[in-house]
Protein backbone atom coordinates (compact mmCIF):
# COMPACT_ATOMS: atom_id res chain seq x y z
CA UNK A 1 60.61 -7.07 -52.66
CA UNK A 2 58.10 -5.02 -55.04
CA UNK A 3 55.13 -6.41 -55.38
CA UNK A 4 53.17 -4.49 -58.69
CA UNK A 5 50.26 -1.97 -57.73
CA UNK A 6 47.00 -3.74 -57.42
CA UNK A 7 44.67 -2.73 -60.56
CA UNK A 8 40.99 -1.76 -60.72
CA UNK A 9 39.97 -4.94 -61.27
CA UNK A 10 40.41 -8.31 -59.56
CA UNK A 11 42.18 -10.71 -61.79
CA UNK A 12 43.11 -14.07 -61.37
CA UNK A 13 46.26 -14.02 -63.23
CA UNK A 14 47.69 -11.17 -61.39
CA UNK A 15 47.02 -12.54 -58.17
CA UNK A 16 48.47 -16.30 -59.22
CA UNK A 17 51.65 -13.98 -60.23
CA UNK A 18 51.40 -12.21 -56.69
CA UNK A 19 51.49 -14.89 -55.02
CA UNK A 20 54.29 -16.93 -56.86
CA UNK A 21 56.28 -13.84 -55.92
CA UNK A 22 55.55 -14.10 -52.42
CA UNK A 23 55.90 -17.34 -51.71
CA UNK A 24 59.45 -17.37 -53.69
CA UNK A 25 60.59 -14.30 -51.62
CA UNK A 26 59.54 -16.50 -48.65
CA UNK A 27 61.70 -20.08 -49.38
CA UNK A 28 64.72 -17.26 -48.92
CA UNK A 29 63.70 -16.64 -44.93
CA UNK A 30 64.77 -18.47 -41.75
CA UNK A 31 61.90 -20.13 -40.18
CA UNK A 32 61.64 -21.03 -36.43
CA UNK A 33 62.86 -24.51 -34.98
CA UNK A 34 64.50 -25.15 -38.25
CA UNK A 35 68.62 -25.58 -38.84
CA UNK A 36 70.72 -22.70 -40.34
CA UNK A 37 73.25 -23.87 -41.98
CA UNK A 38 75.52 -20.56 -43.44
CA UNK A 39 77.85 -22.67 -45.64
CA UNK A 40 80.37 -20.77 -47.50
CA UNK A 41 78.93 -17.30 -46.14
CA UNK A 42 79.92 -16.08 -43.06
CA UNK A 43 78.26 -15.16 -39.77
CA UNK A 44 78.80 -12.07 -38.06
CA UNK A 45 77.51 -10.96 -34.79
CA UNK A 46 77.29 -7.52 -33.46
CA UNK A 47 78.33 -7.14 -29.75
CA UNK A 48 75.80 -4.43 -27.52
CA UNK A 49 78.51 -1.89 -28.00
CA UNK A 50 78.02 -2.11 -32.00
CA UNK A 51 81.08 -4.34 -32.34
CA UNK A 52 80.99 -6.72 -35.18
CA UNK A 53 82.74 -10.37 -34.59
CA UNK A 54 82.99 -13.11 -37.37
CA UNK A 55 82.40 -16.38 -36.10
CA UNK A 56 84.66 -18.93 -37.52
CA UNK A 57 85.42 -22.74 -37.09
CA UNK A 58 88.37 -24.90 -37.39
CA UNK A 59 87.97 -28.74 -38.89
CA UNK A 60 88.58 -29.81 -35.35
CA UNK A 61 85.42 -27.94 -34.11
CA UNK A 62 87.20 -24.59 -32.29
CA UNK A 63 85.00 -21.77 -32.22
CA UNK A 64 86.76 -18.57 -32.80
CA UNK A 65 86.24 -14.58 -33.32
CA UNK A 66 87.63 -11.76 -34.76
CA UNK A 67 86.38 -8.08 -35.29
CA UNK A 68 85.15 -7.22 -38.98
């Protein structure tokens, strides 16, 4: 995110614009305690070793991974 330069001057406009930009950027985050839900995307996981693993599930609830 780029927020503009701050002027010499306070105004109200600018910061009202500021803000809208921040709090849109913000709706986009995870937030503790809350469910995330990845939908269509996937989820990948890197191991320690720098591994990455694609976590899938079947329609009967089997968890399964394979290297990306």
């Amino acid at each position: 995110m780029r927020l503009p330069n701050v002027g010499e001057q306070y105004e109200a406009q600018n910061e009202r614009q500021r803000n809208l930009t921040i709090e849109l950027a913000d709706v986009q985050n995870f937030k503790r305690d809350q469910d995330i839900e990845v939908g269509a995307a996937r989820l990948i996981i890197k191991s320690p070793n720098g591994t990455r693993y694609e976590l899938k599930v079947s329609n009967s609830g089997t968890v399964s991974a394979s290297t990306v």
